[in-house]
Protein backbone atom coordinates (compact mmCIF):
# COMPACT_ATOMS: atom_id res chain seq x y z
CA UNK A 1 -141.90 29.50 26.60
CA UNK A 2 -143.82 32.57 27.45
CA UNK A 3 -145.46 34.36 24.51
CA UNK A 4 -144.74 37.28 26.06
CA UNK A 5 -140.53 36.31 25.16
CA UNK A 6 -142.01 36.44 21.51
CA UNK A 7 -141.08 40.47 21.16
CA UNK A 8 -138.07 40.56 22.35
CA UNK A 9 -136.86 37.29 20.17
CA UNK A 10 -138.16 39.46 17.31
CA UNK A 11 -135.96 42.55 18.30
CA UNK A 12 -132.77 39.99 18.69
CA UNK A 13 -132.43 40.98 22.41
CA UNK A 14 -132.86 37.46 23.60
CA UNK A 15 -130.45 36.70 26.48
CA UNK A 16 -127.32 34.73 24.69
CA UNK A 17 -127.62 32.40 27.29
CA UNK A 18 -131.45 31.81 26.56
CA UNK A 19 -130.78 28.38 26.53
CA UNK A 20 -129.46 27.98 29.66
CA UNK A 21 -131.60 30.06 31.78
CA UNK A 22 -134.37 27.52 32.22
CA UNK A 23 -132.96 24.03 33.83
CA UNK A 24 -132.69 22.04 29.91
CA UNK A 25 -134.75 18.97 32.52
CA UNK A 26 -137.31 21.22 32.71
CA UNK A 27 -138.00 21.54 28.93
CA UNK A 28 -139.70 18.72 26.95
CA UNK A 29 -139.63 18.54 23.34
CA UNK A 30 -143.03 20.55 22.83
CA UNK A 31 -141.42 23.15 24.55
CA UNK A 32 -138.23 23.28 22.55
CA UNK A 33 -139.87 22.71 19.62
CA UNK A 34 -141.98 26.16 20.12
CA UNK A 35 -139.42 28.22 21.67
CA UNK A 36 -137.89 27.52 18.34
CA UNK A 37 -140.10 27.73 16.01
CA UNK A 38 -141.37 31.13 17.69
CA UNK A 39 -138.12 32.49 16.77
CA UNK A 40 -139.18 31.96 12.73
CA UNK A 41 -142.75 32.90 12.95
CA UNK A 42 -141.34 36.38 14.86
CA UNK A 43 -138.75 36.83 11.73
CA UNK A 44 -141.72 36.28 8.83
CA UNK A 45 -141.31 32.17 8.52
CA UNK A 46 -143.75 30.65 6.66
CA UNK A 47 -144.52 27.46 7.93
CA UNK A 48 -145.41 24.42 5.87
CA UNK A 49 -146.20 21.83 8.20
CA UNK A 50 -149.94 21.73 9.59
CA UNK A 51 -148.02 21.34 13.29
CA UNK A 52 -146.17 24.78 12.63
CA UNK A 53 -149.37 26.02 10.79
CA UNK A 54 -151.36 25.77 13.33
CA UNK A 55 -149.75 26.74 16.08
CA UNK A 56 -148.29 29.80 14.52
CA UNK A 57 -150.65 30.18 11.74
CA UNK A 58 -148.65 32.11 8.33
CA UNK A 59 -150.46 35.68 8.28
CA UNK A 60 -147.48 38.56 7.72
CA UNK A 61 -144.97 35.66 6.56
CA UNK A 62 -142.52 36.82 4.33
CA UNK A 63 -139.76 33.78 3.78
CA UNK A 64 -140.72 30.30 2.83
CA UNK A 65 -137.13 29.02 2.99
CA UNK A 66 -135.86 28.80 6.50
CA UNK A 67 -131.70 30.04 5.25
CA UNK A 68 -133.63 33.64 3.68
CA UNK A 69 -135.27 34.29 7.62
CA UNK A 70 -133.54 36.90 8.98
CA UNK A 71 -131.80 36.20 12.35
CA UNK A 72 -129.59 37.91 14.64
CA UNK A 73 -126.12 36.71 15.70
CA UNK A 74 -127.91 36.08 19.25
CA UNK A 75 -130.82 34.30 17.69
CA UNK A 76 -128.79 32.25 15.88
CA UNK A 77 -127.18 31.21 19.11
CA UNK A 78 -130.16 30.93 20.93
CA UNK A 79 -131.92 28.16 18.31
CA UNK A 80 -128.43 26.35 18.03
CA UNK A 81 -128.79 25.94 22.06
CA UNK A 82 -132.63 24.59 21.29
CA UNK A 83 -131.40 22.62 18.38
CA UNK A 84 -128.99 20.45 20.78
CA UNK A 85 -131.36 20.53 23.84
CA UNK A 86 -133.38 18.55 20.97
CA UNK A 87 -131.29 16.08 19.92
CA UNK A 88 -129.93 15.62 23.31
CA UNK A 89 -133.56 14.53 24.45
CA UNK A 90 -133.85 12.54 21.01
CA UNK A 91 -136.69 14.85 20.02
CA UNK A 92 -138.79 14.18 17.04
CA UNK A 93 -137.66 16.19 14.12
């Protein structure tokens, strides 16, 4: 996913259909797994895995449990539609 998606996740204007507006065949896990995690980092996630740490990095983060990030209805849609684009592609957790 672009970075350039990363303010508008932030602001909870994501498209609800997000999910859906890139072909899911032409998403591999690496790409799901960012587009997700992107969502956090945008909402003050800090990460804990090195993987997450060092692709996002944890300066600003405000929440170290993932339930305290604050997400918008849409965002919460959004990551659900990542979440089973994962386990449809049986994506490393």
């Amino acid at each position: 996913m672009s970075k350039l998606l990363l303010p508008a996740v932030a602001l909870g204007i994501a498209l609800p259909l997000f999910a859906t507006a890139t072909p899911a065949a032409a998403q591999s896990c690496e790409d799901l797994w960012y587009q997700r995690n992107e969502i956090y980092k945008a909402q003050g996630y800090c990460f804990r895995t090195q993987r997450g740490i060092s692709a996002f990095g944890n300066a600003g983060c405000q929440y170290d449990n993932l339930e305290d990030v604050p997400l918008s209805a849409t965002q919460h849609r959004v990551i659900a539609g990542i979440q089973r684009a994962e386990r449809t592609r049986g994506c490393p957790r």
